[in-house]
N, C-alpha and C. Protein backbone atom coordinates (compact mmCIF):
# COMPACT_ATOMS: atom_id res chain seq x y z
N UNK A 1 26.63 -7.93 14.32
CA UNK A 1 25.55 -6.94 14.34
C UNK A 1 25.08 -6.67 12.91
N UNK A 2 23.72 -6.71 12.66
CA UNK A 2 23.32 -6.44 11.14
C UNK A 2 22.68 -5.29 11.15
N UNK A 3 23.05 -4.61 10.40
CA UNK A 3 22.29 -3.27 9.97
C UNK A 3 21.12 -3.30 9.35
N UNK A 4 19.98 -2.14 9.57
CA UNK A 4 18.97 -2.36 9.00
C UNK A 4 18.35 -1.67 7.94
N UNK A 5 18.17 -1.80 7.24
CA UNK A 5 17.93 -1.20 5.96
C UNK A 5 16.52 -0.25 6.51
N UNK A 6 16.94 1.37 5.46
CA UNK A 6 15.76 2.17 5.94
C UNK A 6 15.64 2.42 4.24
N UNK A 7 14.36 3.05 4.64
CA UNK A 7 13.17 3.78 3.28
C UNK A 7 13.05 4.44 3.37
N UNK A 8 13.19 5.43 2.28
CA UNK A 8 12.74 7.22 1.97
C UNK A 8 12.65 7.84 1.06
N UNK A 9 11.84 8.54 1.50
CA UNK A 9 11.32 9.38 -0.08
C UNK A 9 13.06 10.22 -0.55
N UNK A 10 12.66 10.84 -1.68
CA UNK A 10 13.89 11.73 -2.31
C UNK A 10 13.23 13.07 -1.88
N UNK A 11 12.09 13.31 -1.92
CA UNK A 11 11.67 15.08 -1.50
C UNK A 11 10.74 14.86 -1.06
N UNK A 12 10.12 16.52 -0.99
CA UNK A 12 8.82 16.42 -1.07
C UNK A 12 8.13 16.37 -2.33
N UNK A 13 8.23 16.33 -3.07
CA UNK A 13 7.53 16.29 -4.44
C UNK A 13 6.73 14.61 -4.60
N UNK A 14 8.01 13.89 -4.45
CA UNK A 14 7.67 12.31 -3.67
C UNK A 14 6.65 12.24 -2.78
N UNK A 15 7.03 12.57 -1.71
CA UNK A 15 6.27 12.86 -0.70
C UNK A 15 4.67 12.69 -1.34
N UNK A 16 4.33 13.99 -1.86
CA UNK A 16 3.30 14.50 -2.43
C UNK A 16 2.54 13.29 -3.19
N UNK A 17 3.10 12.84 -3.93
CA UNK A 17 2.74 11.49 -4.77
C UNK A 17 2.37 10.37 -3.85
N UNK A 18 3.22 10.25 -2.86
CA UNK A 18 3.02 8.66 -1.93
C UNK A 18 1.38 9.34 -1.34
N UNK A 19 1.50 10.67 -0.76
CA UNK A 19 0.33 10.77 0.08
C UNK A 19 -1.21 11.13 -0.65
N UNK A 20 -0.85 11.12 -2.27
CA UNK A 20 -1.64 11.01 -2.53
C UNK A 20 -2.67 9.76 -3.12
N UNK A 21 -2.30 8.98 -2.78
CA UNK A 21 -2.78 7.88 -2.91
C UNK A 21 -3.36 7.42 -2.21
N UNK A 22 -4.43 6.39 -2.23
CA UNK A 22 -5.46 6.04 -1.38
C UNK A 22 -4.80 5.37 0.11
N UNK A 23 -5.75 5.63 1.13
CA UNK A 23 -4.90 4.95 2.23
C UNK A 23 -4.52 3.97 2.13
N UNK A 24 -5.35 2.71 1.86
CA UNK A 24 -5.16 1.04 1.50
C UNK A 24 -3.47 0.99 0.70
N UNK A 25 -3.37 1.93 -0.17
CA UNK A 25 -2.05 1.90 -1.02
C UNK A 25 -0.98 2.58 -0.31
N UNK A 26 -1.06 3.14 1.04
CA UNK A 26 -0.19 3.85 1.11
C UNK A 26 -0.13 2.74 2.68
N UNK A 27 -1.03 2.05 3.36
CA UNK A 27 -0.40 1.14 3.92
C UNK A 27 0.03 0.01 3.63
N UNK A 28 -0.40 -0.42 2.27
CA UNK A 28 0.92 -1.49 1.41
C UNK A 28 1.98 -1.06 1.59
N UNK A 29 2.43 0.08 0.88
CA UNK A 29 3.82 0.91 1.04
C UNK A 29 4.26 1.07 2.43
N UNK A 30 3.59 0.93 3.09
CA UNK A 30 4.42 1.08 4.71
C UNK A 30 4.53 -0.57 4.88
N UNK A 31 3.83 -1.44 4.98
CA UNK A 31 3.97 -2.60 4.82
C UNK A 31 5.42 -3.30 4.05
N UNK A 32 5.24 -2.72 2.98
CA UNK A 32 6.58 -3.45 1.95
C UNK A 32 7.69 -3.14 2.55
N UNK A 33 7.50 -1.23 3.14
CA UNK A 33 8.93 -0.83 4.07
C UNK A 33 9.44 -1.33 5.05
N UNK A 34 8.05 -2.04 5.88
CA UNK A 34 8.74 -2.31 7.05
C UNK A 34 9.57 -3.82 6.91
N UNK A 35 8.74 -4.48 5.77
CA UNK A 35 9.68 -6.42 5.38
C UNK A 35 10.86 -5.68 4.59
N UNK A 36 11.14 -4.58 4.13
CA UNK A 36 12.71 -4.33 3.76
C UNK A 36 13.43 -4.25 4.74
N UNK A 37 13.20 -2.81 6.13
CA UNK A 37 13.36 -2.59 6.78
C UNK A 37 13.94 -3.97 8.04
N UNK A 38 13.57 -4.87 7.90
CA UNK A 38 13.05 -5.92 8.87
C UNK A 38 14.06 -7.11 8.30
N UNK A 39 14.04 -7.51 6.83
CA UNK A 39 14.74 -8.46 6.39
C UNK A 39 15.66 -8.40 5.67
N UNK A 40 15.33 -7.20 5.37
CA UNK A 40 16.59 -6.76 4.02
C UNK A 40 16.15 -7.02 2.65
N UNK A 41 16.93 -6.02 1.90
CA UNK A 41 16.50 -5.52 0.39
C UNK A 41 16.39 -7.46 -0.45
N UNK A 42 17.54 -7.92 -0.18
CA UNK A 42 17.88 -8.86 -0.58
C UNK A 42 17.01 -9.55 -0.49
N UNK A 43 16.26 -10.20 0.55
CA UNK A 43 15.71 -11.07 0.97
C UNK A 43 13.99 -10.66 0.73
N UNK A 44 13.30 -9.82 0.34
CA UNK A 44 11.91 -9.37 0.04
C UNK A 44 12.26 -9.47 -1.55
N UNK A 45 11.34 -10.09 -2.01
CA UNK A 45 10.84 -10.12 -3.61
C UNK A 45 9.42 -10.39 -4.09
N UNK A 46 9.06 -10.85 -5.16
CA UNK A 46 8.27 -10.62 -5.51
C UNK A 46 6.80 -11.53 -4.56
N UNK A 47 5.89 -11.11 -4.54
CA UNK A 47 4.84 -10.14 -4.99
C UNK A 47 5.12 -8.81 -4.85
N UNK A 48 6.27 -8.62 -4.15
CA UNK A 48 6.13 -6.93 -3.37
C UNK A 48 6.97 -6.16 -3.88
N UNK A 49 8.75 -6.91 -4.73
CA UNK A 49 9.31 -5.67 -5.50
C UNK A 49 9.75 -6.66 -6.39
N UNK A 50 9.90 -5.61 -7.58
CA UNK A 50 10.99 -6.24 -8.56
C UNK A 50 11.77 -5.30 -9.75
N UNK A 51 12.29 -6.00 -9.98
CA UNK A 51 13.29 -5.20 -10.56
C UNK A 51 12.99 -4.57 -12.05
N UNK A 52 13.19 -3.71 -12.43
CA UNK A 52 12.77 -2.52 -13.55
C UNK A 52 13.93 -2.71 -14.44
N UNK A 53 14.19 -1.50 -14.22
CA UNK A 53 15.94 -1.76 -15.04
C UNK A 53 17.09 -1.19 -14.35
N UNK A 54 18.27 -1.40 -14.91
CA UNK A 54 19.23 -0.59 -14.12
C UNK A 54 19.26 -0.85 -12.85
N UNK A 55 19.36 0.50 -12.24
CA UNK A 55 19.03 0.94 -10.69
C UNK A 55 17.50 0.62 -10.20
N UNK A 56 17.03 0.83 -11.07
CA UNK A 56 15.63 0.72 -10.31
C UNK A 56 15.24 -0.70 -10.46
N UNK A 57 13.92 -0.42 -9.33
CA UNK A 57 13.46 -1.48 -8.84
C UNK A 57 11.88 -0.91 -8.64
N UNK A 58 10.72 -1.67 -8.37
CA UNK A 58 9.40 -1.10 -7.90
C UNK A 58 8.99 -2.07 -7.25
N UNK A 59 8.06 -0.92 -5.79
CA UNK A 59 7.35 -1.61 -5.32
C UNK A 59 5.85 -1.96 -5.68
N UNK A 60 5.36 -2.81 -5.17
CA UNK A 60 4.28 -3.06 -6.12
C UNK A 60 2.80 -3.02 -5.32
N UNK A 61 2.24 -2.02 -5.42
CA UNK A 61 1.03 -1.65 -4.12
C UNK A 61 -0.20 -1.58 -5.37
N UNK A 62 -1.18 -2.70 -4.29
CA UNK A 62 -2.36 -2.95 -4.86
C UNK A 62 -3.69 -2.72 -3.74
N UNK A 63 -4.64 -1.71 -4.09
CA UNK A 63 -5.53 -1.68 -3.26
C UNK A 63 -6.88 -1.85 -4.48
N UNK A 64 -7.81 -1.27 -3.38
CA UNK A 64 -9.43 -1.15 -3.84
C UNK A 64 -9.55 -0.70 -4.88
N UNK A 65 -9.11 0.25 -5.26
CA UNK A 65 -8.89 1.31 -6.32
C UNK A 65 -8.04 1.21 -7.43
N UNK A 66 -7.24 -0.38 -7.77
CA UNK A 66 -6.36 -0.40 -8.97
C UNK A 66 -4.93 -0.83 -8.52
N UNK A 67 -4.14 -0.31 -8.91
CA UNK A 67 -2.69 -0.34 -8.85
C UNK A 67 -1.97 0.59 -8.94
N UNK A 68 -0.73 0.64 -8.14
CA UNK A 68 0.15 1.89 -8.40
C UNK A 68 1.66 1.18 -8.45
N UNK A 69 2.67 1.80 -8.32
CA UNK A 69 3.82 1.66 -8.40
C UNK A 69 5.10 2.75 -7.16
N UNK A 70 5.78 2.22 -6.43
CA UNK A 70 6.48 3.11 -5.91
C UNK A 70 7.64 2.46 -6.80
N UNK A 71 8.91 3.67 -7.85
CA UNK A 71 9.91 3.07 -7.73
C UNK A 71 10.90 3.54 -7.31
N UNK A 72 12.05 2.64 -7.13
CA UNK A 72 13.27 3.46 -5.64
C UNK A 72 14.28 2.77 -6.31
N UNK A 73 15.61 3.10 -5.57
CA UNK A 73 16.88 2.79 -5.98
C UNK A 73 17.48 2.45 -4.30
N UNK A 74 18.63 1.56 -4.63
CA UNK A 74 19.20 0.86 -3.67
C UNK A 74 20.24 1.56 -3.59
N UNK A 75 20.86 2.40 -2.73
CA UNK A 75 22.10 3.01 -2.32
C UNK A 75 23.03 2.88 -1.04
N UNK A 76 24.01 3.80 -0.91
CA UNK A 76 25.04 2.73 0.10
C UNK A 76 24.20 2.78 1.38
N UNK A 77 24.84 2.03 2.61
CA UNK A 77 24.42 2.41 3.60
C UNK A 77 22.97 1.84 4.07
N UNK A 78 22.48 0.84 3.26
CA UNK A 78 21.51 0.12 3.39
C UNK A 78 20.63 0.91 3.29
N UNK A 79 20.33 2.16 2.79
CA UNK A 79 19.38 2.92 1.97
C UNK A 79 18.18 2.36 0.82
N UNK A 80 17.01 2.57 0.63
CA UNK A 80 16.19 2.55 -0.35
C UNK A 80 15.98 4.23 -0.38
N UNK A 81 15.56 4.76 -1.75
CA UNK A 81 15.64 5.88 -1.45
C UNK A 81 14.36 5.83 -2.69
N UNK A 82 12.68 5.92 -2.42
CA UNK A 82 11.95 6.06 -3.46
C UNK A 82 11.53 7.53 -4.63
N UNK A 83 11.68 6.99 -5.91
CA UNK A 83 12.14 8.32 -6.52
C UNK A 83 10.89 9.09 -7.08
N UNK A 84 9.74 7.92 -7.29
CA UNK A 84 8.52 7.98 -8.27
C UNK A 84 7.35 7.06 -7.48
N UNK A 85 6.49 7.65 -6.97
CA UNK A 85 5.16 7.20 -7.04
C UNK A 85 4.07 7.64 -7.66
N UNK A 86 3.52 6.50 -8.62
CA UNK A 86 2.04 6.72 -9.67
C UNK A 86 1.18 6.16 -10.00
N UNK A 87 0.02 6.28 -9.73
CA UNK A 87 -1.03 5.19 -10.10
C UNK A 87 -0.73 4.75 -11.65
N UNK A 88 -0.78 2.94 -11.53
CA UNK A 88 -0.93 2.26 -12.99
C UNK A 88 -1.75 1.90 -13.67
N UNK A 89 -1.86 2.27 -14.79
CA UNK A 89 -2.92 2.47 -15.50
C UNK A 89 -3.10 1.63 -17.04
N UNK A 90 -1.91 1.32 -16.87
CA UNK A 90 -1.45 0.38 -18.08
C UNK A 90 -0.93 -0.90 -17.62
N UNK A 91 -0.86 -1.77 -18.24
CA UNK A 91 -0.08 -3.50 -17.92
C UNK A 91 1.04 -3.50 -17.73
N UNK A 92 2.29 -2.46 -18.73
CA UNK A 92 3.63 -2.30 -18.36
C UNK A 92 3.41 -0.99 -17.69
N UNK A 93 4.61 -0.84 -16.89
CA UNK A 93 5.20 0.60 -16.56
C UNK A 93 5.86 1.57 -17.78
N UNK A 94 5.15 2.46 -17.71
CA UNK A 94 5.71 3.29 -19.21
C UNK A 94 6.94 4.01 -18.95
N UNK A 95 6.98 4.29 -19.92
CA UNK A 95 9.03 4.30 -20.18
C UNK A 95 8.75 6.05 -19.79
N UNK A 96 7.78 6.60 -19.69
CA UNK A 96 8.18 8.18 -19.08
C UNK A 96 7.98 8.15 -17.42
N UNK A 97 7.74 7.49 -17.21
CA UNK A 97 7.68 6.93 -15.46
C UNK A 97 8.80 6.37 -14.90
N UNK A 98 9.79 5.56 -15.84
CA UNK A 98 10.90 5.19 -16.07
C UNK A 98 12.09 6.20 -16.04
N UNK A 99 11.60 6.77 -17.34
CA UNK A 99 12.93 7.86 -17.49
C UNK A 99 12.80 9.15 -16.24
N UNK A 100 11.37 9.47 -15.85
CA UNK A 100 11.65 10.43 -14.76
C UNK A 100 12.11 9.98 -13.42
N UNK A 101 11.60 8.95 -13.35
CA UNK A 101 12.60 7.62 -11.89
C UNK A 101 13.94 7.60 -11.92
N UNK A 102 14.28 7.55 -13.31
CA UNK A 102 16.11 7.47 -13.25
C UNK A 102 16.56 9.21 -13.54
N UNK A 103 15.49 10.16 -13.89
CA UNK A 103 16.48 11.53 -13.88
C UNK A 103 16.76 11.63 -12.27
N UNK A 104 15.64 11.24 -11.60
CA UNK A 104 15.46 11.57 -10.06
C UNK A 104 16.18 11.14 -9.29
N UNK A 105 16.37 9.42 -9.54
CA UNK A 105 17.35 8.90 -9.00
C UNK A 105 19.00 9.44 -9.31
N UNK A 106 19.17 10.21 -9.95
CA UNK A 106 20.86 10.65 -10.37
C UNK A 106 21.35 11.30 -8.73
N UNK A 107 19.94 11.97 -8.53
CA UNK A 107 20.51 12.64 -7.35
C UNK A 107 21.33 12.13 -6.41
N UNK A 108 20.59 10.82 -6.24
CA UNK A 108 21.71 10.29 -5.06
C UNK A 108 22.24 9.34 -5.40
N UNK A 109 22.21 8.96 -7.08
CA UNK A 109 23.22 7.92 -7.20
C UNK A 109 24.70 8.41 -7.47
N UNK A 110 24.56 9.78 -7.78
CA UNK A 110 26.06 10.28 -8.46
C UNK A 110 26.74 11.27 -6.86
């Protein structure tokens, strides 16, 4: 029997961020969830996630309107747990998008 990997925000504050984003970007993000959900963390890569640093990882949602970023952390229990969603606005992901992804993520990594 294989278990199936689920997706979730860390709050509502998250929350707030995913839904604010354009629809097109926020059914990428349901999209990317459901090939995690479906195949496993392991087995989905890039165009759709990759790896940041550390713990994190991002998903990578592209609509009409530009680019954004969901990023999440992999925890037990076949968990994704997303910590940071933000429209991208730059070529790299900036290191304060970074560092607030990993204060956020402590929550449920420790």
């Amino acid at each position: 029997m294989t278990l199936n990997w689920t997706v979730e925000v860390l709050n509502a504050t998250v929350e707030k961020e995913l839904d604010a984003l354009p629809a097109d970007m926020r059914a990428r993000f349901a999209h990317i969830g459901e090939l995690i959900a479906e195949f496993g963390l392991n087995r989905v890569g890039m165009p759709h996630v990759r790896h940041l640093t550390g713990p994190l990882w991002e998903m990578r949602l592209r609509g009409r309107d530009g680019i954004s970023r969901a990023l999440y952390v992999a925890v037990q229990d076949r968990r994704v747990v997303v910590v940071r969603v933000f429209v991208k606005k730059t070529q790299s992901t900036p290191r304060r998008e970074i560092d607030l992804a990993l204060r956020r993520a402590r929550e449920v990594l420790t």
